[in-house]
Protein backbone atom coordinates (compact mmCIF):
# COMPACT_ATOMS: atom_id res chain seq x y z
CA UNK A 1 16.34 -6.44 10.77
CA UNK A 2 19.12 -5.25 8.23
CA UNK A 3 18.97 -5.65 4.89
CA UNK A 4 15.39 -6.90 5.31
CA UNK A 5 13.23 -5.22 2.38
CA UNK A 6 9.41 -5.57 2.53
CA UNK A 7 7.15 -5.80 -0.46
CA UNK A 8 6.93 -3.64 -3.60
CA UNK A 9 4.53 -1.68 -5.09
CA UNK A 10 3.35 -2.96 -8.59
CA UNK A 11 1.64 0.22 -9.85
CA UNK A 12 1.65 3.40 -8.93
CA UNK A 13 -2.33 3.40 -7.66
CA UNK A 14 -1.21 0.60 -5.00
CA UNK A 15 2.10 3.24 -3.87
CA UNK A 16 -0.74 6.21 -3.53
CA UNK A 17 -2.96 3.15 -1.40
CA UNK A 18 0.09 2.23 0.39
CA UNK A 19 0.84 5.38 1.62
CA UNK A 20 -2.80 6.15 2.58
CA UNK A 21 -2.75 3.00 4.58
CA UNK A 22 0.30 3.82 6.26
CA UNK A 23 -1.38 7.13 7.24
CA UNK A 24 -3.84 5.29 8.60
CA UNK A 25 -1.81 2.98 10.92
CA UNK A 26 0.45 6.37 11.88
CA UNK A 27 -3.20 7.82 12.98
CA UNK A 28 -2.64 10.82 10.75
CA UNK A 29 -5.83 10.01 8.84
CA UNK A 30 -9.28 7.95 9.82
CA UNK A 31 -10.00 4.93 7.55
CA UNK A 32 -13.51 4.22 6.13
CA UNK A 33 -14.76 0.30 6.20
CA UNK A 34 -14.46 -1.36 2.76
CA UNK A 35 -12.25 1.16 1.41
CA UNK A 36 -9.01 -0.43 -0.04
CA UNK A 37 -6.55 1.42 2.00
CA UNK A 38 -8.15 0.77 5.15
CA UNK A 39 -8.23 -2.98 4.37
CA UNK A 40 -4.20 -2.82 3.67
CA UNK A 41 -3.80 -0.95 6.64
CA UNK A 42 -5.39 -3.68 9.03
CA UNK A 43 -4.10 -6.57 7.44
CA UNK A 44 -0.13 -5.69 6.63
CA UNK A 45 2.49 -4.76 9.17
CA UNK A 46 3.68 -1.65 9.40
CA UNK A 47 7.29 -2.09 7.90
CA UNK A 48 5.54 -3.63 4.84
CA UNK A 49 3.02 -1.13 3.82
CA UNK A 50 5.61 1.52 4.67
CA UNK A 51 7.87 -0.22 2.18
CA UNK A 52 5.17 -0.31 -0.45
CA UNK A 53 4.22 3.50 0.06
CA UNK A 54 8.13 4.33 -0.32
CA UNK A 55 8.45 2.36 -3.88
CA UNK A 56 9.39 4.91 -6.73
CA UNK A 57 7.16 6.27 -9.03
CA UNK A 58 9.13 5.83 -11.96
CA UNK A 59 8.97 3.00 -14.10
CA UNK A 60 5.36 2.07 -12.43
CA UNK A 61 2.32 1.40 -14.58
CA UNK A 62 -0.54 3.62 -13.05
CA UNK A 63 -2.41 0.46 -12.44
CA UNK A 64 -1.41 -3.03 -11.81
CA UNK A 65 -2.07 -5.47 -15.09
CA UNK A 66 -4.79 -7.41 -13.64
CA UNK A 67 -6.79 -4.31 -13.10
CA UNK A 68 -8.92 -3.41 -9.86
CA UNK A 69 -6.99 -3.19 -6.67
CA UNK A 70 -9.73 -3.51 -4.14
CA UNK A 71 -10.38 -7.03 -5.74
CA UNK A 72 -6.55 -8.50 -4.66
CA UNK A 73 -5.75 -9.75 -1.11
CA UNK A 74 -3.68 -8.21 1.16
């Protein structure tokens, strides 16, 4: 859909997790159970995490202010 934009990354760890899990659903790389990335990558579309793992670097704090990323639901 045009003009449709998916989520944003909050922190520049969840980008880096985004784009793992979009390697993931591409099939470029294997995804280990429990591991944060493979969680994103089975429970978000495709267009979404690929929007996350496109959000700029600048301006991003390296992590997001409630801490640990494996703790939040995707």
């Amino acid at each position: 859909m045009p003009g449709k934009k998916g989520p944003k990354a909050e922190s520049k760890a969840q980008q880096q997790t985004a784009g793992i899990a979009h390697a993931i659903q591409k099939g470029e790389m294997k995804g280990k159970p429990g591991m944060p990335a493979t969680e994103m990558a089975k429970s978000m579309g495709k267009e979404d995490v690929k929007s996350m793992a496109k959000t700029k670097h600048a301006g991003l704090p390296k992590h997001t202010p409630t801490g640990n990323l494996s703790k939040k639901k995707f």
